[in-house]
N, C-alpha and C. Protein backbone atom coordinates (compact mmCIF):
# COMPACT_ATOMS: atom_id res chain seq x y z
N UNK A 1 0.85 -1.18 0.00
CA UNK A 1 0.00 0.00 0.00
C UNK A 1 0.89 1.24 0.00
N UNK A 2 0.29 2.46 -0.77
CA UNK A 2 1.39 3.47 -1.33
C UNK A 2 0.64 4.32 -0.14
N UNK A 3 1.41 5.73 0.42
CA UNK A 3 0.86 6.39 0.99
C UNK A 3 0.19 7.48 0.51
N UNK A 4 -0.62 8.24 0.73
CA UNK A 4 -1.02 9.18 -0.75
C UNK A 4 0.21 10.69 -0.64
N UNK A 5 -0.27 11.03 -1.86
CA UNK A 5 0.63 12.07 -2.63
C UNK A 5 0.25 13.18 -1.16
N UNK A 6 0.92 14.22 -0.38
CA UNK A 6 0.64 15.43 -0.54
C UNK A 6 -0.24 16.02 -1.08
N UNK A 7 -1.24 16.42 -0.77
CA UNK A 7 -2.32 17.49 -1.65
C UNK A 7 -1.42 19.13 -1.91
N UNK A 8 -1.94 19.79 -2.74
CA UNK A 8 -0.98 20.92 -2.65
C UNK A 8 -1.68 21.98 -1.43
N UNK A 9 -2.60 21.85 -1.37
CA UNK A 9 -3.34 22.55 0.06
C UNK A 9 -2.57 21.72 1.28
N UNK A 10 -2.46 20.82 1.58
CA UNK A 10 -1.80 20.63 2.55
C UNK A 10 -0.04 20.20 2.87
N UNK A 11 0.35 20.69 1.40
CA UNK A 11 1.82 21.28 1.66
C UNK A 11 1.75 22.73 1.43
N UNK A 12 0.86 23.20 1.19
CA UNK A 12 0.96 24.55 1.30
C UNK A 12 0.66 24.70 2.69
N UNK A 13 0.05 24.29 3.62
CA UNK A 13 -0.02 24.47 4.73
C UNK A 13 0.84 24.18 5.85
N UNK A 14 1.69 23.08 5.33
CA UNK A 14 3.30 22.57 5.79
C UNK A 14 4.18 24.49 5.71
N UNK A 15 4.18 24.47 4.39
CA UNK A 15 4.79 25.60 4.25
C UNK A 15 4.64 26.91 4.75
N UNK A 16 3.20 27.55 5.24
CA UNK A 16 3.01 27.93 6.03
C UNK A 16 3.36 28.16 7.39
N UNK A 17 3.17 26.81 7.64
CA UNK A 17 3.57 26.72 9.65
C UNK A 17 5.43 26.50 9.48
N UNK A 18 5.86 25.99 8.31
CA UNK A 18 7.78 26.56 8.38
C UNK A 18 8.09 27.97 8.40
N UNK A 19 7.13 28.41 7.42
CA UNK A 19 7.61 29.90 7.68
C UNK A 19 7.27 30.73 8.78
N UNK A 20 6.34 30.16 9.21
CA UNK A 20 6.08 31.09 10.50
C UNK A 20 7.64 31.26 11.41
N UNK A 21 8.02 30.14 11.34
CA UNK A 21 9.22 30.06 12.41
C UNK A 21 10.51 31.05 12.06
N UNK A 22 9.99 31.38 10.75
CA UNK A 22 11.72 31.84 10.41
C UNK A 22 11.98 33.02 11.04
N UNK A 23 10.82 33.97 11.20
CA UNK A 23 11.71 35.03 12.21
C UNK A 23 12.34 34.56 13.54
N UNK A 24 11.89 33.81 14.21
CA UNK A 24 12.36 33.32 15.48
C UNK A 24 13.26 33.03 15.19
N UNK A 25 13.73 31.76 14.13
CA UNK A 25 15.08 31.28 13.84
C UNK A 25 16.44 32.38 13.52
N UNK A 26 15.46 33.28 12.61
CA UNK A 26 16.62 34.27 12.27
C UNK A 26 17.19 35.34 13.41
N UNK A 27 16.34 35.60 14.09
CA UNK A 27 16.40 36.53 15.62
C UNK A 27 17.42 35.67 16.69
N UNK A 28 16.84 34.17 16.33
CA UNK A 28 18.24 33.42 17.62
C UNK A 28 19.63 33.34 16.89
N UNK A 29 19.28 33.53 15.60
CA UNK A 29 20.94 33.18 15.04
C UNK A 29 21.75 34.94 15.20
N UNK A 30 20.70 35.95 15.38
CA UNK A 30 21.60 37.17 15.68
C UNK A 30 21.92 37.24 16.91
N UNK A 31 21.17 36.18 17.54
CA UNK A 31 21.25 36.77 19.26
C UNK A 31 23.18 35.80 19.30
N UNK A 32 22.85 34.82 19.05
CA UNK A 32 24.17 33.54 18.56
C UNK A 32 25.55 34.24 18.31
N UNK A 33 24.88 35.08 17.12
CA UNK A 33 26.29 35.78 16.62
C UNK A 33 26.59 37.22 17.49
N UNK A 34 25.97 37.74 18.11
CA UNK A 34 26.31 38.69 18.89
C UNK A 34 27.01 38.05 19.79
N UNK A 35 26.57 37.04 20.44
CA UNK A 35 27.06 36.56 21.67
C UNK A 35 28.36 35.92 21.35
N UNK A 36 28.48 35.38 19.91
CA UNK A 36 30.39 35.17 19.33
C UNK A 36 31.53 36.28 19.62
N UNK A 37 31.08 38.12 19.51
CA UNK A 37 31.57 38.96 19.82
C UNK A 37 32.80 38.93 20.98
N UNK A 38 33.50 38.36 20.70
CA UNK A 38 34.70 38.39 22.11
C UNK A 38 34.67 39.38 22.40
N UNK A 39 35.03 39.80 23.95
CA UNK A 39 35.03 40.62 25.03
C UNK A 39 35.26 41.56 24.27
N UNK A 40 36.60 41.84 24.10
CA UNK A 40 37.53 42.63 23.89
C UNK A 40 36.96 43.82 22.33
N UNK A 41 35.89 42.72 21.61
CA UNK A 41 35.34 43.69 20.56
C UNK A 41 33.80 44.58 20.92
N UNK A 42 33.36 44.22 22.23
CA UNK A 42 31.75 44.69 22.35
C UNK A 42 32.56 45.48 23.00
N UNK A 43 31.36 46.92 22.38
CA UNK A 43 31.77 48.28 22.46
C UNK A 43 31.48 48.95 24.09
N UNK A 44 32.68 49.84 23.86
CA UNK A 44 32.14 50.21 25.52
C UNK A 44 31.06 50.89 25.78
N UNK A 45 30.63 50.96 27.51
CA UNK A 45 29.29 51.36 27.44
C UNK A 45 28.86 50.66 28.68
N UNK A 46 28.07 51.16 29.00
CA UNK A 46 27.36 49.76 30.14
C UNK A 46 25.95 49.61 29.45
N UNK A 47 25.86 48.86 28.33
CA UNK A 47 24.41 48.44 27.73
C UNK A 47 23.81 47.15 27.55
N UNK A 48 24.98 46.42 28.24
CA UNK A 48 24.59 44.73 28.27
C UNK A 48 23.37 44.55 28.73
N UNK A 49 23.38 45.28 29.76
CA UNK A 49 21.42 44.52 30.38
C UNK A 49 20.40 44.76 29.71
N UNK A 50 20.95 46.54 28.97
CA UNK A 50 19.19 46.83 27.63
C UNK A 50 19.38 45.72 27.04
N UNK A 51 20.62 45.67 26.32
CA UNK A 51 20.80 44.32 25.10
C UNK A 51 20.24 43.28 25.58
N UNK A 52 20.67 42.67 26.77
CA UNK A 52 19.89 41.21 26.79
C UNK A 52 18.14 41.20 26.88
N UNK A 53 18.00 42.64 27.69
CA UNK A 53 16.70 41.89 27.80
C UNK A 53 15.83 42.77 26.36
N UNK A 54 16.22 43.56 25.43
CA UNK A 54 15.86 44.08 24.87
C UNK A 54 15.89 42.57 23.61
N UNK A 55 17.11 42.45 22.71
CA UNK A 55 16.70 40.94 22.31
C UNK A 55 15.82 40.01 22.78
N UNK A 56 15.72 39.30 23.73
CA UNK A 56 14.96 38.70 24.50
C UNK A 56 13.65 38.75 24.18
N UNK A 57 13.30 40.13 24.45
CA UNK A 57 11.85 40.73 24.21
C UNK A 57 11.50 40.35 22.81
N UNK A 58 12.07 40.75 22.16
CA UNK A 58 12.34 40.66 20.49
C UNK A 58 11.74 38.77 20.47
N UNK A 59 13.06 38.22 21.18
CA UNK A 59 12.50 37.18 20.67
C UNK A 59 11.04 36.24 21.53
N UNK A 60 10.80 36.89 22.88
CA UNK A 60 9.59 36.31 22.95
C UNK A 60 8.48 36.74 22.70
N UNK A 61 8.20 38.16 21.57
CA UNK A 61 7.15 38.33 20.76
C UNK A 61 7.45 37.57 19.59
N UNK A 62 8.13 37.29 19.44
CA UNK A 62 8.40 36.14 17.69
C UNK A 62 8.07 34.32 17.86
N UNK A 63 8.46 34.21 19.11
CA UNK A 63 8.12 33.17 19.14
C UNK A 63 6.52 32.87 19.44
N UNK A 64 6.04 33.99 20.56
CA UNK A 64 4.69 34.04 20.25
C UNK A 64 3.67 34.18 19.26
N UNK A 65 4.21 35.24 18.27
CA UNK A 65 3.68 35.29 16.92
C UNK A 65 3.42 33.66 16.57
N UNK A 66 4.81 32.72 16.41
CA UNK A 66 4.87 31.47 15.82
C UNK A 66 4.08 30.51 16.40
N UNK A 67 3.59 30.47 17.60
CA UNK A 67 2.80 29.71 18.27
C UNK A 67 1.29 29.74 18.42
N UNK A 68 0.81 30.98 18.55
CA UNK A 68 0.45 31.50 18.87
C UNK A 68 -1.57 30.90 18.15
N UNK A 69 -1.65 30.43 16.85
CA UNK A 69 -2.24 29.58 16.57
C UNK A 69 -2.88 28.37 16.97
N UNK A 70 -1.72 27.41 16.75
CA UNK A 70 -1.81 26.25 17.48
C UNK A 70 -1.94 26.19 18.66
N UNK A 71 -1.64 26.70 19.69
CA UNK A 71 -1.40 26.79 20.84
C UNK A 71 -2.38 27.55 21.89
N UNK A 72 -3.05 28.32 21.54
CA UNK A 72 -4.14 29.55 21.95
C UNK A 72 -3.01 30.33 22.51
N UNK A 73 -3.53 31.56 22.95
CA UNK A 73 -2.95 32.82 23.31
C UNK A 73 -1.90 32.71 24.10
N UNK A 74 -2.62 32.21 25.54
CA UNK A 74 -2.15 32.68 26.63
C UNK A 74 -1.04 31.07 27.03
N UNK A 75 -1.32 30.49 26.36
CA UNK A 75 -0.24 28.86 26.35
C UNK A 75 0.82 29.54 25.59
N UNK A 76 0.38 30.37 24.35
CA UNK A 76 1.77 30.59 23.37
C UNK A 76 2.98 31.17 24.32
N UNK A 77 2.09 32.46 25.22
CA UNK A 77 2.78 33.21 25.62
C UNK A 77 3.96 32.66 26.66
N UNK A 78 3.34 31.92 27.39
CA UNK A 78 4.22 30.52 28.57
C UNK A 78 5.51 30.20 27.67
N UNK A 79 4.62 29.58 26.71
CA UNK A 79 6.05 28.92 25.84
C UNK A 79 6.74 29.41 25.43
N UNK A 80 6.89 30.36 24.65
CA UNK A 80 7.50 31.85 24.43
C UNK A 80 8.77 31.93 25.37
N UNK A 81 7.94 32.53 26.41
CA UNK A 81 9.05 32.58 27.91
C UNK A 81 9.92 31.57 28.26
N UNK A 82 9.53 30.41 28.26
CA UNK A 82 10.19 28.85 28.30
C UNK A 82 11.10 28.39 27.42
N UNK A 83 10.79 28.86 26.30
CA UNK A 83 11.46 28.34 24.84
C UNK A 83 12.55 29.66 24.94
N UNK A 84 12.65 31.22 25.29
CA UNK A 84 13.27 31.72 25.30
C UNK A 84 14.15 31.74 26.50
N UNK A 85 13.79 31.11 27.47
CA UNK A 85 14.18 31.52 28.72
C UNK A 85 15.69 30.19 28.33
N UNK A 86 15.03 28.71 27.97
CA UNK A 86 15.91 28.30 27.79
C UNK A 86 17.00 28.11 26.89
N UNK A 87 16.71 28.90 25.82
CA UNK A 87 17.88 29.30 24.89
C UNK A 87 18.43 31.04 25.42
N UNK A 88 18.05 31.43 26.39
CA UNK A 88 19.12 32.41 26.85
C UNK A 88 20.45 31.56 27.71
N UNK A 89 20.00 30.08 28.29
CA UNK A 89 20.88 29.73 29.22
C UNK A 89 21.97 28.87 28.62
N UNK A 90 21.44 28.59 27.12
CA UNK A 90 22.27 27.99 25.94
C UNK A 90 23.79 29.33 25.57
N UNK A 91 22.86 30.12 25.61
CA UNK A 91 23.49 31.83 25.33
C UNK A 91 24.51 31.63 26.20
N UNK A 92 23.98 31.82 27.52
CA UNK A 92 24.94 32.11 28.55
C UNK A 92 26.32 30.56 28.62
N UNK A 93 25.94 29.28 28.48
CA UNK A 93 26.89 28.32 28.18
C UNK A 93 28.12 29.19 26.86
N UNK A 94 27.08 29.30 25.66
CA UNK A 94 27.81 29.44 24.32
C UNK A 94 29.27 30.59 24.78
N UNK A 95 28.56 31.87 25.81
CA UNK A 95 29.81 32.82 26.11
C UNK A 95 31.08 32.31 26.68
N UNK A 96 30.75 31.09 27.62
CA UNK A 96 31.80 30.55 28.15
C UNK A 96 32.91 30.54 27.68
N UNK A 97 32.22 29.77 26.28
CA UNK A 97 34.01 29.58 24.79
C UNK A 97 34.18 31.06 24.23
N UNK A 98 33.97 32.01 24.72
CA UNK A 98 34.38 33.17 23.80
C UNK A 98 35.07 33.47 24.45
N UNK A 99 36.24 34.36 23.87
CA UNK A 99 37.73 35.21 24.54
C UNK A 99 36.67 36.15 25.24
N UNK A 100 37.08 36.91 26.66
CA UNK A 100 36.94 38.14 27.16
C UNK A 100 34.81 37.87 27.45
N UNK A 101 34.18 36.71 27.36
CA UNK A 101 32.81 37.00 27.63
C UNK A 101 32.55 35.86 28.66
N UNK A 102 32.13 36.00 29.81
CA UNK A 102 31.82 34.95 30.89
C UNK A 102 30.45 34.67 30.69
N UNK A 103 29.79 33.48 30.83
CA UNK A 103 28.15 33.07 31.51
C UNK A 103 27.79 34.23 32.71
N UNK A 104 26.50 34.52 33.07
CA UNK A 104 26.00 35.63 33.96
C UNK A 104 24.88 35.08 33.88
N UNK A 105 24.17 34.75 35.58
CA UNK A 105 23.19 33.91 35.84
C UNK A 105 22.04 35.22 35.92
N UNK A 106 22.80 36.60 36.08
CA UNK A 106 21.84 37.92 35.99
C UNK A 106 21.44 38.04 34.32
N UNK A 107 22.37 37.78 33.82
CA UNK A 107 22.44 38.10 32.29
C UNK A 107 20.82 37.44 31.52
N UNK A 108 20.91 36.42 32.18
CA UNK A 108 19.63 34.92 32.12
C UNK A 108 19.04 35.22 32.11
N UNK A 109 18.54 35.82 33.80
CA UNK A 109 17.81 36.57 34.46
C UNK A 109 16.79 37.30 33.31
N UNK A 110 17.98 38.50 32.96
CA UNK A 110 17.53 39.71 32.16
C UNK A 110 16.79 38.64 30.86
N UNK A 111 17.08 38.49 30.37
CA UNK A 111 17.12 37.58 28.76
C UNK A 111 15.38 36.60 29.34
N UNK A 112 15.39 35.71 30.20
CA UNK A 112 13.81 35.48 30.36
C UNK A 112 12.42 37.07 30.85
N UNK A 113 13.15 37.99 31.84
CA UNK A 113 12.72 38.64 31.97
C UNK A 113 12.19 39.61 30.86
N UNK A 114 12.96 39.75 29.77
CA UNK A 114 12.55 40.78 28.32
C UNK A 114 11.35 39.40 27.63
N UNK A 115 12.04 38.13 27.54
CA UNK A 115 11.50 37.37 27.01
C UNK A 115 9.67 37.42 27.58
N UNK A 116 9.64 37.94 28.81
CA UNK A 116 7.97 37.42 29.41
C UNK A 116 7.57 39.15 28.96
N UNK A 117 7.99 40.45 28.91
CA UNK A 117 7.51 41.39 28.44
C UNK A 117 7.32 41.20 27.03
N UNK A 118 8.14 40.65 26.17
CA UNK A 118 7.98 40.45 24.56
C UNK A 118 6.72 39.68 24.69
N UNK A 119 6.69 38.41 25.01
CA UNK A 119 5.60 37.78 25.10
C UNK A 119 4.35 38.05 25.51
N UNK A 120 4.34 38.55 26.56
CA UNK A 120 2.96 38.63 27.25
C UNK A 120 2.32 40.41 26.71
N UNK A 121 3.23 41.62 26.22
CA UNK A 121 2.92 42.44 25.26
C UNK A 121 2.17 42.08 24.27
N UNK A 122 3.12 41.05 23.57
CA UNK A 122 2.25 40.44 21.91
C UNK A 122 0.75 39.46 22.39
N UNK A 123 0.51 39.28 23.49
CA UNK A 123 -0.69 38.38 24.18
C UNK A 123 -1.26 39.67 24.23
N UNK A 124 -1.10 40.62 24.81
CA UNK A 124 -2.09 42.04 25.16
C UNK A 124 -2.27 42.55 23.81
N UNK A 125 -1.41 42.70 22.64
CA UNK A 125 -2.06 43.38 21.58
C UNK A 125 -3.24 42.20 20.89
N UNK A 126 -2.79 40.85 21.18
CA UNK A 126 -3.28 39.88 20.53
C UNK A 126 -5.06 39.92 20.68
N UNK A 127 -5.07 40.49 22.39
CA UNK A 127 -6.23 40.03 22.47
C UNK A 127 -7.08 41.79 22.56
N UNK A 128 -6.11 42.60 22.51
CA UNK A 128 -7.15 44.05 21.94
C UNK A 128 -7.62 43.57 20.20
N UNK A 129 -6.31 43.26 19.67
CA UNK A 129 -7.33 42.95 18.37
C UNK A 129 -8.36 42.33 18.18
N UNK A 130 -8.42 41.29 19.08
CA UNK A 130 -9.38 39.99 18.70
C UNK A 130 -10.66 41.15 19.39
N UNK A 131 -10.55 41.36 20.49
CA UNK A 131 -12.08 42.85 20.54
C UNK A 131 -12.20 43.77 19.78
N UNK A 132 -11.01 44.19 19.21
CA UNK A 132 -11.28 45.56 18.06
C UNK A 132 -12.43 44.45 17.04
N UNK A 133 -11.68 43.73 16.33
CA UNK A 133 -12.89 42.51 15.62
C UNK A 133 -13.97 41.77 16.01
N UNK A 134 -14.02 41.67 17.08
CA UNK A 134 -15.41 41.39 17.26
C UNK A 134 -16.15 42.22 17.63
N UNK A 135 -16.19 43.40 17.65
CA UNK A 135 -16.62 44.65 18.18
C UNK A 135 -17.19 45.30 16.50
N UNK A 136 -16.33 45.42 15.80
CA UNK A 136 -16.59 45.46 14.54
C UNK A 136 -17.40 44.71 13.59
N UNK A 137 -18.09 43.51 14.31
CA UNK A 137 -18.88 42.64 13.95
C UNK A 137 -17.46 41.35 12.74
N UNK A 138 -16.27 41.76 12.60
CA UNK A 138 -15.51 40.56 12.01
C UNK A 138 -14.93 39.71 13.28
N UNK A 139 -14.51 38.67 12.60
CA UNK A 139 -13.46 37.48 13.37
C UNK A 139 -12.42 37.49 12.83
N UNK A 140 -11.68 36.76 13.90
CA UNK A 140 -10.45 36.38 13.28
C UNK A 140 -10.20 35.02 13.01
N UNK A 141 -9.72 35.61 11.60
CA UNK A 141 -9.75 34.56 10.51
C UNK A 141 -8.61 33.19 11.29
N UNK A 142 -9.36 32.30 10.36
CA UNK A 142 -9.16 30.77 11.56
C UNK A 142 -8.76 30.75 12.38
N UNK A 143 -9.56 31.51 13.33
CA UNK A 143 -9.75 30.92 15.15
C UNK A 143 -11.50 30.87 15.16
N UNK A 144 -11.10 29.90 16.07
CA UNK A 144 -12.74 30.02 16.34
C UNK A 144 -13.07 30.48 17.58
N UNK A 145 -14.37 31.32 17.35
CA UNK A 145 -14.74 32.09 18.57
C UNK A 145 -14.05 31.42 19.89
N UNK A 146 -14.06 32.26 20.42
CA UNK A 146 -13.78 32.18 21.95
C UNK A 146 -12.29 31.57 22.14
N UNK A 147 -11.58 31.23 21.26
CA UNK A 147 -10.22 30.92 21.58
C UNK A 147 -9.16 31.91 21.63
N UNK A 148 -8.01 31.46 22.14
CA UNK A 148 -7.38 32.62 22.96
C UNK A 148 -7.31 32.59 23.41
C-alpha cells in the first residue's frame, strides 16, 4: 500500500507553519552571533542589560507570533518565555568559549525577563485585536470564537 501524494493545500499548509518560524530562527541566530563577539570587541558602554533583555523581548514576541495559533494565546505566551528563557541559558553556556565574555546567571535573568515582556505584550495586543474585531462585527480569521 502506497501512501497518498501530498495534496498541494496541505503542503501549502506545511509551508506555512515553516515559515512562520523563520523570524524566530533568524532573531536566535543574531542573538548567537552577537554573543560570538569576544570581550575585547563589544563596544564600551554599560548596555549589556538593555541588550539582553531588549533581544529577548524581540525574541519572545516572535516566538509568540509562531505559536500562537496552534497553541491559543495565553499557552503561546508561557512557551515563548520557556522556549526563550531556555535558549538564553544555551546563550549564557555558548559565552563561556568566547575570549573576554563569561556566563552571567543575571544576564539569564535579564534575557527570560525581556523574554515574558515580549511575550505577554504580543498576548495584550493579541487580544485588543481579537475585541477591536469582534466589536466590529468581524473574526479572526481561523480561530474560532472564543479561543485565545
Amino acid at each position: 500500500m502506497h501512501d497518498a501524494e501530498p495534496t498541494a493545500d496541505a503542503s501549502g499548509s506545511h509551508l506555512r507553519a515553516a515559515v512562520k518560524w523563520v523570524p524566530s530562527v533568524l532573531w536566535a541566530t543574531l542573538i548567537f552571533r552577537l554573543s560570538a563577539i569576544p570581550g575585547s570587541d563589544v563596544p564600551p558602554g554599560d548596555y549589556g542589560s538593555l541588550a539582553h533583555f531588549t533581544v529577548y523581548a524581540v525574541l519572545g514576541a516572535l516566538l509568540f507570533l509562531a505559536l500562537a495559533r496552534e497553541q491559543g494565546a495565553v499557552r503561546a505566551a508561557c512557551l515563548a518565555v520557556v522556549i526563550s528563557s531556555a535558549y538564553g541559558v544555551t546563550d549564557e553556556v555558548h559565552q563561556a568559549f568566547v575570549p573576554g565574555r563569561v556566563p552571567d546567571v543575571v544576564d539569564w535573568g535579564l534575557d527570560t525577563l525581556g523574554a515574558g515582556v515580549g511575550a505577554f505584550t504580543s498576548l495584550g495586543v493579541h487580544r485588543y485585536l481579537q475585541r477591536r474585531r469582534a466589536e466590529s462585527g468581524g473574526t479572526v480569521p481561523g480561530r474560532p470564537e472564543g479561543s485565545g
